[in-house]
N, C-alpha and C. Protein backbone atom coordinates (compact mmCIF):
# COMPACT_ATOMS: atom_id res chain seq x y z
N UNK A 1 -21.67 35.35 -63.46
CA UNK A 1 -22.22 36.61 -63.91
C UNK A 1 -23.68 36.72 -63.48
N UNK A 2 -24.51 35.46 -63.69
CA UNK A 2 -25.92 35.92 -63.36
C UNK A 2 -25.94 35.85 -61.61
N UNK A 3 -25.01 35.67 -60.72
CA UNK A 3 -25.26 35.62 -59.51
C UNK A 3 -24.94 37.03 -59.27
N UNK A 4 -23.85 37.67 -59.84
CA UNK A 4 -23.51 38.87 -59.40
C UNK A 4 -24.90 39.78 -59.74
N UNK A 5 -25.48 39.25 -60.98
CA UNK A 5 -26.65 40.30 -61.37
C UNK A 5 -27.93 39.93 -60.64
N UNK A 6 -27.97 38.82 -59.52
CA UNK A 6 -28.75 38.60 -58.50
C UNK A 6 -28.90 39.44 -57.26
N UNK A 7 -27.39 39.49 -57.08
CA UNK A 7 -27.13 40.03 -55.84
C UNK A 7 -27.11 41.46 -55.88
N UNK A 8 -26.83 42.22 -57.15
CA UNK A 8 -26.96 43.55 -57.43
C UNK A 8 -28.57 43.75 -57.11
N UNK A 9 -29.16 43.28 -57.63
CA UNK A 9 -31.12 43.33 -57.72
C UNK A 9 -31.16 43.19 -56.31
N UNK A 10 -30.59 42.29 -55.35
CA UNK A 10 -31.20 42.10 -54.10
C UNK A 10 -30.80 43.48 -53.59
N UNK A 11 -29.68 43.74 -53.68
CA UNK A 11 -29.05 44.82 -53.04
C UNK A 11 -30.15 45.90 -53.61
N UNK A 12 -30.30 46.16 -54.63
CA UNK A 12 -31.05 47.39 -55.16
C UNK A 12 -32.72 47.18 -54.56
N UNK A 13 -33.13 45.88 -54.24
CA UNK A 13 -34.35 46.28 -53.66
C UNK A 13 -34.74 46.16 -51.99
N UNK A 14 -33.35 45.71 -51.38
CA UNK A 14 -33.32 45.85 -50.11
C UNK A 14 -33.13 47.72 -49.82
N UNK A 15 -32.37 48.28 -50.79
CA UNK A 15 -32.61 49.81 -50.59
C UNK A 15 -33.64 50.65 -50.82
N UNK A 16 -34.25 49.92 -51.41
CA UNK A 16 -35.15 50.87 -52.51
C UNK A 16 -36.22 50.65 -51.22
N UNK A 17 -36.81 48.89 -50.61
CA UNK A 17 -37.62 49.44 -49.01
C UNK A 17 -36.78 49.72 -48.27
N UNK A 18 -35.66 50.00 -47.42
CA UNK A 18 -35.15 50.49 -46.73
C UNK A 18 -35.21 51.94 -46.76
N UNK A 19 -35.35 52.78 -47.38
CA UNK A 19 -36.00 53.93 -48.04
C UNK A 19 -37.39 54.18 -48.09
N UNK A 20 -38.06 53.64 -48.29
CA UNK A 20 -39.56 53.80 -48.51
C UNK A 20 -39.99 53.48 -47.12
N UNK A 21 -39.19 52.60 -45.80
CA UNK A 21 -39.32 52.37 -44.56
C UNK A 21 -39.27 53.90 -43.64
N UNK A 22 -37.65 54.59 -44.40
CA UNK A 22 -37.30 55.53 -43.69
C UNK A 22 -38.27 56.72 -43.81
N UNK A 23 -38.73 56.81 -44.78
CA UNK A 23 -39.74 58.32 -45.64
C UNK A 23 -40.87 57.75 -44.24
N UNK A 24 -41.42 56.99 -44.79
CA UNK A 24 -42.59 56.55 -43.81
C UNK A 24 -42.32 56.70 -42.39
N UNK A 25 -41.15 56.27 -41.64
CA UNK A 25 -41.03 56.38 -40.10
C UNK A 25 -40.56 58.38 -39.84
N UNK A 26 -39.98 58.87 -41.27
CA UNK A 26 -39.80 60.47 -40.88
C UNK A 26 -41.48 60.76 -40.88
N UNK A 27 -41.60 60.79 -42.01
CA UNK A 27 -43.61 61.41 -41.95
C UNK A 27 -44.64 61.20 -41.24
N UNK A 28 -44.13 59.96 -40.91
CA UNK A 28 -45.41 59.53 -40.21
C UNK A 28 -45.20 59.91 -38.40
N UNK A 29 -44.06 59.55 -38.37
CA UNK A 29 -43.15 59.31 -36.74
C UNK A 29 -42.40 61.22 -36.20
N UNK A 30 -41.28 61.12 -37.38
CA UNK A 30 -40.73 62.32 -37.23
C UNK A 30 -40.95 63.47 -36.98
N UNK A 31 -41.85 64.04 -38.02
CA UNK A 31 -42.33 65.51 -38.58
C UNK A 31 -43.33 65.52 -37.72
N UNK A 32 -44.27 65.35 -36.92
CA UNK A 32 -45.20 65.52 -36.17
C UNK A 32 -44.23 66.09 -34.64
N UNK A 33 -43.39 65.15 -34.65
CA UNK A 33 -42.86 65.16 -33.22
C UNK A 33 -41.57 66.52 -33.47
N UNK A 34 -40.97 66.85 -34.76
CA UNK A 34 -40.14 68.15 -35.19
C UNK A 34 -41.12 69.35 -35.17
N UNK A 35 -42.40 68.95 -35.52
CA UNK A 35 -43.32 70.41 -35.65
C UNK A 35 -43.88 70.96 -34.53
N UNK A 36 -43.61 69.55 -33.29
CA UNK A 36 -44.33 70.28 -31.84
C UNK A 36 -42.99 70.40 -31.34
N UNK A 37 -42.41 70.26 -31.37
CA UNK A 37 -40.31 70.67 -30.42
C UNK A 37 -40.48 72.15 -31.27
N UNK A 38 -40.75 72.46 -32.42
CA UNK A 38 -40.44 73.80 -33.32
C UNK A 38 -40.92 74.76 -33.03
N UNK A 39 -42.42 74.25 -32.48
CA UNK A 39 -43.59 74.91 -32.45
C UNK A 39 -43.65 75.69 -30.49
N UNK A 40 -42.56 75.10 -29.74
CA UNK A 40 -42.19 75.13 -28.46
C UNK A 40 -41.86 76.48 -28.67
N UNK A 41 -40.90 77.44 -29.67
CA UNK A 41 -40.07 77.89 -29.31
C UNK A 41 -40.98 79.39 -29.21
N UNK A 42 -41.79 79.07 -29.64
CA UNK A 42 -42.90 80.52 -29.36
C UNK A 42 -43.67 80.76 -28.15
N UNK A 43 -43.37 79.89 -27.31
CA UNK A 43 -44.61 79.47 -25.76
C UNK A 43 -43.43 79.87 -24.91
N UNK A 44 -44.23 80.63 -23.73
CA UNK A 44 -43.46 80.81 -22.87
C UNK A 44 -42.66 79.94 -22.07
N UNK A 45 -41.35 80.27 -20.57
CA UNK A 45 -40.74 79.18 -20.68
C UNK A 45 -41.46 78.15 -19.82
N UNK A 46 -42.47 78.77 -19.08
CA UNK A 46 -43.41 78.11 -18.06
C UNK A 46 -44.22 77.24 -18.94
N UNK A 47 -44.43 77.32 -19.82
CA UNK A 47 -45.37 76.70 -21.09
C UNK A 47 -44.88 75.62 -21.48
N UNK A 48 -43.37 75.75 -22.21
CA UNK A 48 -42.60 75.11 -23.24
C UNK A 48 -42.36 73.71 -21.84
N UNK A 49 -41.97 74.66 -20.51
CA UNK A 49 -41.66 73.12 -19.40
C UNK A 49 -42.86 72.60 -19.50
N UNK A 50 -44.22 72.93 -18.96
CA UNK A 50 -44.96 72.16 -18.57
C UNK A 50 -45.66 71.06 -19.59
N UNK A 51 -45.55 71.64 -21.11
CA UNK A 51 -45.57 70.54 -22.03
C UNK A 51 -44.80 69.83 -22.59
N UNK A 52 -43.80 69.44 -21.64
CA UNK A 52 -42.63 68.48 -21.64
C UNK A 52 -42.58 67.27 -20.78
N UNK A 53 -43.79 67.98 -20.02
CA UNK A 53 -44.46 66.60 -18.69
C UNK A 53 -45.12 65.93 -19.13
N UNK A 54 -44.84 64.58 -18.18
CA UNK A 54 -46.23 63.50 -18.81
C UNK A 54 -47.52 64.22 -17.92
N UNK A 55 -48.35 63.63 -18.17
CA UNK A 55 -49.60 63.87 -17.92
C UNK A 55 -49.87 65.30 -18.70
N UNK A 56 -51.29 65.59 -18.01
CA UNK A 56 -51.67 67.30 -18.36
C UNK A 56 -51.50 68.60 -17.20
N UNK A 57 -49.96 68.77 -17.45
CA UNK A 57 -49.33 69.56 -16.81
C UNK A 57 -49.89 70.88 -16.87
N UNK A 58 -49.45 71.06 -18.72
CA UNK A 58 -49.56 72.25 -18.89
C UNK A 58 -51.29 72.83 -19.01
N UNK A 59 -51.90 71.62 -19.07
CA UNK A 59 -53.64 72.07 -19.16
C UNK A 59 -54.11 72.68 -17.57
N UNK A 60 -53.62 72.03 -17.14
CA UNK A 60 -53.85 72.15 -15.00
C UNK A 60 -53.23 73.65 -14.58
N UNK A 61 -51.92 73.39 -14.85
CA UNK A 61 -51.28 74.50 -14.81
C UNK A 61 -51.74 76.03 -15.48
N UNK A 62 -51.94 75.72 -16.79
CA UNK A 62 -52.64 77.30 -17.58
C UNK A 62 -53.92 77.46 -16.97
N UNK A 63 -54.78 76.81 -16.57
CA UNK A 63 -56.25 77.03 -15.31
C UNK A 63 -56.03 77.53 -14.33
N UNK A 64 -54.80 77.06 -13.41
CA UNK A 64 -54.50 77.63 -12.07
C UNK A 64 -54.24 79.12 -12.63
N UNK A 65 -53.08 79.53 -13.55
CA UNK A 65 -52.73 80.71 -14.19
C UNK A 65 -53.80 81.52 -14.43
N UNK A 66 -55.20 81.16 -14.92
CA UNK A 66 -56.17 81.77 -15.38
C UNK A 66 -56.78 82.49 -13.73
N UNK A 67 -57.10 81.23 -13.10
CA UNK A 67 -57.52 81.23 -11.75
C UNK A 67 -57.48 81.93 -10.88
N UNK A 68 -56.00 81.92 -10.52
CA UNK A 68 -55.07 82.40 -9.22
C UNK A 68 -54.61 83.80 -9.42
N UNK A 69 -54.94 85.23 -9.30
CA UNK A 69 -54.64 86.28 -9.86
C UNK A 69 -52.95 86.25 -9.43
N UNK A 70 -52.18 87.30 -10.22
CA UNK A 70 -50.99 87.40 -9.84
C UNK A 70 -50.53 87.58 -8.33
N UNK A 71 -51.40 88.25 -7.86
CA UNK A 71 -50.54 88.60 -6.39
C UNK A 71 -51.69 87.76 -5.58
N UNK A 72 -52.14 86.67 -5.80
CA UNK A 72 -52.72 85.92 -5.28
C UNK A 72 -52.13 84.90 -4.07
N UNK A 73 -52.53 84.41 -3.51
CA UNK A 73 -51.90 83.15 -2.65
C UNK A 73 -52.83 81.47 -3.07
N UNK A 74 -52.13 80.98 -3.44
CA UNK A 74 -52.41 79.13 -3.72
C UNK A 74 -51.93 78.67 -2.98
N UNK A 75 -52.95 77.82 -2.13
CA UNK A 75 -52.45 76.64 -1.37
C UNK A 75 -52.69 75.58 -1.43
N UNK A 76 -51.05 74.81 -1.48
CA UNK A 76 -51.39 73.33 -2.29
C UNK A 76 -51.74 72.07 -1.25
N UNK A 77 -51.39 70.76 -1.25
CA UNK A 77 -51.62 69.61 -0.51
C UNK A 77 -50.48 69.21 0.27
N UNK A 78 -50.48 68.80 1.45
CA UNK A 78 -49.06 68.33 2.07
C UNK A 78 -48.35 67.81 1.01
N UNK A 79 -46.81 67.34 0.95
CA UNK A 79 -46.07 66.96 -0.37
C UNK A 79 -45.98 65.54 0.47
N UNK A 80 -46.67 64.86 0.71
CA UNK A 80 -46.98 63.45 1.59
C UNK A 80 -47.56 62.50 0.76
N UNK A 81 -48.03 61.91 0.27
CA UNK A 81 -46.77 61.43 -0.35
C UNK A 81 -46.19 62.54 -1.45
N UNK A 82 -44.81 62.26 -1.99
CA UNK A 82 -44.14 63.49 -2.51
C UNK A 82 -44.75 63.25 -4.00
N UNK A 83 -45.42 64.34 -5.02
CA UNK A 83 -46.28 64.27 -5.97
C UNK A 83 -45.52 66.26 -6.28
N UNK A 84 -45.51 66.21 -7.56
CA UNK A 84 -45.54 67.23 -8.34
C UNK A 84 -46.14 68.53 -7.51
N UNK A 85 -47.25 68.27 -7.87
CA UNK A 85 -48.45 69.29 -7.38
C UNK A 85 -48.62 69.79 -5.95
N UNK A 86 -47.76 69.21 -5.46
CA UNK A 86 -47.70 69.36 -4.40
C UNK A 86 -46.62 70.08 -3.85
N UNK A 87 -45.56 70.19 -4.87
CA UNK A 87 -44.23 70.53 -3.85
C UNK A 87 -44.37 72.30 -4.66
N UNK A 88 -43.39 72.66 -3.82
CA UNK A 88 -43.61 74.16 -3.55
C UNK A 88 -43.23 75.39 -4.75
N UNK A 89 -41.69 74.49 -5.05
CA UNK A 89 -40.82 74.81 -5.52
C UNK A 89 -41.58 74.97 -7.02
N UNK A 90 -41.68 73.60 -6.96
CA UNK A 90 -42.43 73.12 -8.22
C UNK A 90 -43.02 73.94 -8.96
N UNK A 91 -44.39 74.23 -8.09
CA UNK A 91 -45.37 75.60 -8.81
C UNK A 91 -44.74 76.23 -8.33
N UNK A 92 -44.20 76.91 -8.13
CA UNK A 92 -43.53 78.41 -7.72
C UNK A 92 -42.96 78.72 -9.24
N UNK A 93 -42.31 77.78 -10.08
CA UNK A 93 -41.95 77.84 -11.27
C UNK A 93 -42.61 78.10 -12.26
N UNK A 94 -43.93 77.36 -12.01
CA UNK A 94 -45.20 77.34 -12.90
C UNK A 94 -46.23 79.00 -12.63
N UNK A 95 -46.25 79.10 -11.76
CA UNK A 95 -47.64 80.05 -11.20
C UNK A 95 -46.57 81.60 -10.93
N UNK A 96 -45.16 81.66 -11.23
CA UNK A 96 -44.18 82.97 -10.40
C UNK A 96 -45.42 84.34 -10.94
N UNK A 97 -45.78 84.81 -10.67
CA UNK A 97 -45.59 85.68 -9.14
C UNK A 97 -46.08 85.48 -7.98
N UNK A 98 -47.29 84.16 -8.04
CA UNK A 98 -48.00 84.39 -6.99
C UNK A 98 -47.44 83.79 -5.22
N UNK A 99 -47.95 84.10 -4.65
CA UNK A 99 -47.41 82.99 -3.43
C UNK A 99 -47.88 81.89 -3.41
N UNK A 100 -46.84 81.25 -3.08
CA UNK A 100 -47.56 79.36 -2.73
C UNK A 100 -46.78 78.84 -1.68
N UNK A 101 -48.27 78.35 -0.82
CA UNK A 101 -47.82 77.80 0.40
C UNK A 101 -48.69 76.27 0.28
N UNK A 102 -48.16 75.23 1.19
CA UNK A 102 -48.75 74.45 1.66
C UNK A 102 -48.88 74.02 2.99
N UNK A 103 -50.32 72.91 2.99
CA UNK A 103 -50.44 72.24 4.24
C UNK A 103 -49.52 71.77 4.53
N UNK A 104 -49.59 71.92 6.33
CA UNK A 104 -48.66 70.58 6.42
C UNK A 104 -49.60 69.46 6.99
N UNK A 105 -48.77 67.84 6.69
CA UNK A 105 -49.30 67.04 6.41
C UNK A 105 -50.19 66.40 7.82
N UNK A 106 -50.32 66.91 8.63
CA UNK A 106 -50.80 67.12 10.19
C UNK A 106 -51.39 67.98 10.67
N UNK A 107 -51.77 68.80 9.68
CA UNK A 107 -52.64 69.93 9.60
C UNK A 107 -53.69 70.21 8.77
N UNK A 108 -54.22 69.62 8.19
CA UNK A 108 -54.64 69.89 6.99
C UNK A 108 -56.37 70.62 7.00
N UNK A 109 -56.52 70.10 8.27
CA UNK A 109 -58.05 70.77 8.39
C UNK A 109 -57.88 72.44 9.39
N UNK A 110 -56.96 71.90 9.99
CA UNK A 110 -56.68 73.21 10.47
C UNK A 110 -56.42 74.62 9.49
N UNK A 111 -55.45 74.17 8.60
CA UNK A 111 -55.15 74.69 7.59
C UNK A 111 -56.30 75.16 6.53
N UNK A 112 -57.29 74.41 6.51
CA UNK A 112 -58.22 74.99 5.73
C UNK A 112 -59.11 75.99 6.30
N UNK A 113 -59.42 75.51 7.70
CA UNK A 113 -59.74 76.69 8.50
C UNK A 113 -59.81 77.56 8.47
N UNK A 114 -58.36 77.74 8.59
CA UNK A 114 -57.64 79.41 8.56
C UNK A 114 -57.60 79.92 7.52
N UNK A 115 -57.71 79.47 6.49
CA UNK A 115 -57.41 80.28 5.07
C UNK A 115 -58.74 81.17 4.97
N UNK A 116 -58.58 82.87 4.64
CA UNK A 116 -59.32 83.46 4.37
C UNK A 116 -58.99 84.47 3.58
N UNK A 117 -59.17 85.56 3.26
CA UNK A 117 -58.89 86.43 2.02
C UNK A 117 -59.39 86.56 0.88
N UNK A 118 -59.47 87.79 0.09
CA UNK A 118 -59.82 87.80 -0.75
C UNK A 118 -58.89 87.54 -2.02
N UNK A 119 -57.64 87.04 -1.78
CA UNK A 119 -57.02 86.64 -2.92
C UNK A 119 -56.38 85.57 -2.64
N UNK A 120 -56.59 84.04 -1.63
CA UNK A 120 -56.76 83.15 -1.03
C UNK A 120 -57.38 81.91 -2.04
N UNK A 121 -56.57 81.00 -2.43
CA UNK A 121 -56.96 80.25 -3.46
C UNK A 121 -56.81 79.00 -2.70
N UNK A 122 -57.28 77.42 -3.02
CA UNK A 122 -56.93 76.24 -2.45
C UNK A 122 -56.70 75.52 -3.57
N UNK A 123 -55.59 75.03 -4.09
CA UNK A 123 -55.55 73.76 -4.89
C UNK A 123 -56.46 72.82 -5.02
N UNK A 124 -57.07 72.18 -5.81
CA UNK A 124 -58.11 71.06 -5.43
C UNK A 124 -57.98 69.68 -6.17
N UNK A 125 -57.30 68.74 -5.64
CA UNK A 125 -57.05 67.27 -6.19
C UNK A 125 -57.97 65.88 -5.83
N UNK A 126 -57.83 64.93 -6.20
CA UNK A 126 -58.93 63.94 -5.60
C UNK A 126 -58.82 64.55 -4.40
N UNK A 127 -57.83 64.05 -3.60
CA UNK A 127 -57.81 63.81 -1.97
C UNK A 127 -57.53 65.17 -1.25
N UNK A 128 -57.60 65.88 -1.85
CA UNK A 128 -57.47 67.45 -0.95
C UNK A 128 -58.54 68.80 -1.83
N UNK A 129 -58.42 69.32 -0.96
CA UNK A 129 -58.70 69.77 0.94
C UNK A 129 -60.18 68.92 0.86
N UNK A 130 -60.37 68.55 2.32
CA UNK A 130 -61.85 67.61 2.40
C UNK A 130 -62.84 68.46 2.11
N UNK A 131 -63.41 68.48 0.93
CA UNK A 131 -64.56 69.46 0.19
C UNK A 131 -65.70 69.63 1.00
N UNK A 132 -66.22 69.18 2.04
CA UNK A 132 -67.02 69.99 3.02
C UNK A 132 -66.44 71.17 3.48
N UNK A 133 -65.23 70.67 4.18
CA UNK A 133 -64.84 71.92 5.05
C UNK A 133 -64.53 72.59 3.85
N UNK A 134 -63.80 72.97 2.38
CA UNK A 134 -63.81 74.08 2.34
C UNK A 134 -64.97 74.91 1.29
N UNK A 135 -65.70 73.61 1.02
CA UNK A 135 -66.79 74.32 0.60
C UNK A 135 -67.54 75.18 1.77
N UNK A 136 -67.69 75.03 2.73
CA UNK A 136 -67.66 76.29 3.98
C UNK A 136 -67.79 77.73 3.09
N UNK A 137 -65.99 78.01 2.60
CA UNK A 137 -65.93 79.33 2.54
C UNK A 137 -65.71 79.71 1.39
N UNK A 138 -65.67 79.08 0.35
CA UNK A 138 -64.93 79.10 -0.70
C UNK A 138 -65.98 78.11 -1.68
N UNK A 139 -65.71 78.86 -3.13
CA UNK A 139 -66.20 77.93 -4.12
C UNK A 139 -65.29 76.84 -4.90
N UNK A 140 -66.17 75.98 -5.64
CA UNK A 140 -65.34 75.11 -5.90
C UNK A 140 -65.27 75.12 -7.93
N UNK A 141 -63.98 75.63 -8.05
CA UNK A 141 -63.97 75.57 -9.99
C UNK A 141 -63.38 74.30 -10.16
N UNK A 142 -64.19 73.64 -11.15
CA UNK A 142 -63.88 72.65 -11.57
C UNK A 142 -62.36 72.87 -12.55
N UNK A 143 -61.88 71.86 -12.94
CA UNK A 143 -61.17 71.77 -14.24
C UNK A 143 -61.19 70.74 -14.57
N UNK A 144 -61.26 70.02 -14.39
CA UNK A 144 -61.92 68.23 -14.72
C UNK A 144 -62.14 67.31 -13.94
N UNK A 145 -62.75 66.11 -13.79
CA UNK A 145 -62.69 65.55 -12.90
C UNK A 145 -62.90 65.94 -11.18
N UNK A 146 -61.61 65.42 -10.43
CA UNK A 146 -61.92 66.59 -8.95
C UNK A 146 -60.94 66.93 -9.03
N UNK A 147 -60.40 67.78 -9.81
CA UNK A 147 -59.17 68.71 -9.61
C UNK A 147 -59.99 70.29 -10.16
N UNK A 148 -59.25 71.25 -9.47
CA UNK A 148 -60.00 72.36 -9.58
C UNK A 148 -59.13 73.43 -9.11
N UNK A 149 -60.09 74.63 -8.51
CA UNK A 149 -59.49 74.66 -7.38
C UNK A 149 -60.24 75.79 -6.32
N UNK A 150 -59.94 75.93 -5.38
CA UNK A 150 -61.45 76.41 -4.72
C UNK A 150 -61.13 78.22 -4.27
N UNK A 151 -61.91 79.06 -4.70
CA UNK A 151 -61.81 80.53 -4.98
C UNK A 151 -62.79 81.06 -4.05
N UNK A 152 -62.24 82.35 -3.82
CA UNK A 152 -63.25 83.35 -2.50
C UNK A 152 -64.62 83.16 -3.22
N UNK A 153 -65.58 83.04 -2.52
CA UNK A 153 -66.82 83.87 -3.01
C UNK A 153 -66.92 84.83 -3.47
């Protein structure tokens, strides 16, 4: 009898933290991560994707948006090595309406060259476009670090 009323007590306080484990991993773990999935469903769908990426997708991305007027043209970095930001498709998803073209990867100064217009934008990452040449024609907006992106005068 007193073993059974041992094993009842163990049982009753292996639940009782097994419970006080679970409250703690919902509140602390859960509900933060339910209130930003919830909180998705009001952001657009360009929004809701890009804060589903690692890094700061959607921070880079809503700058270019600010940046790049709608009927604008962005031009990004060869997709050499193949990187997000680079491929076409990619922002075309992120930035729709504007046009987006890129260098190609054997061109790249040429390519900056030629870019002129008044609604003519350049992507700007560490390693692209070589910021002499297009500081030339174009200014350079920061967004952190050396990512930016470089706008008509």
């Amino acid at each position: 009898m007193r073993r059974s009323i041992l094993g009842i007590l163990a049982m009753a306080t292996f639940l009782v933290v097994l419970m006080l484990q679970l409250r703690l991993t919902i509140v602390g773990r859960g509900m933060p991560i339910a209130r930003r999935l919830w909180d998705l469903r009001f952001k657009a769908d360009w929004e809701r994707s890009a804060l589903l990426q690692p890094g700061d997708v959607a921070g880079f991305v809503g700058f270019l948006r600010q940046q790049v007027p709608e009927d604008g043209r962005l031009i990004l970095p060869p997709n050499i090595p193949q990187r997000p930001f680079a491929h076409v498709g990619y922002m075309q998803y992120y930035l729709f309406p504007r046009d987006i073209q890129n260098c190609g990867h054997d061109e790249v100064e040429a390519c900056v060259r030629r870019i002129g217009g008044a609604k003519t934008y350049i992507m700007a990452l560490p390693d692209f476009p070589p910021r002499a040449l297009a500081s030339e024609k174009l200014r350079f907006i920061p967004y952190r670090d050396d990512m930016g992106v470089f706008a008509p005068r």
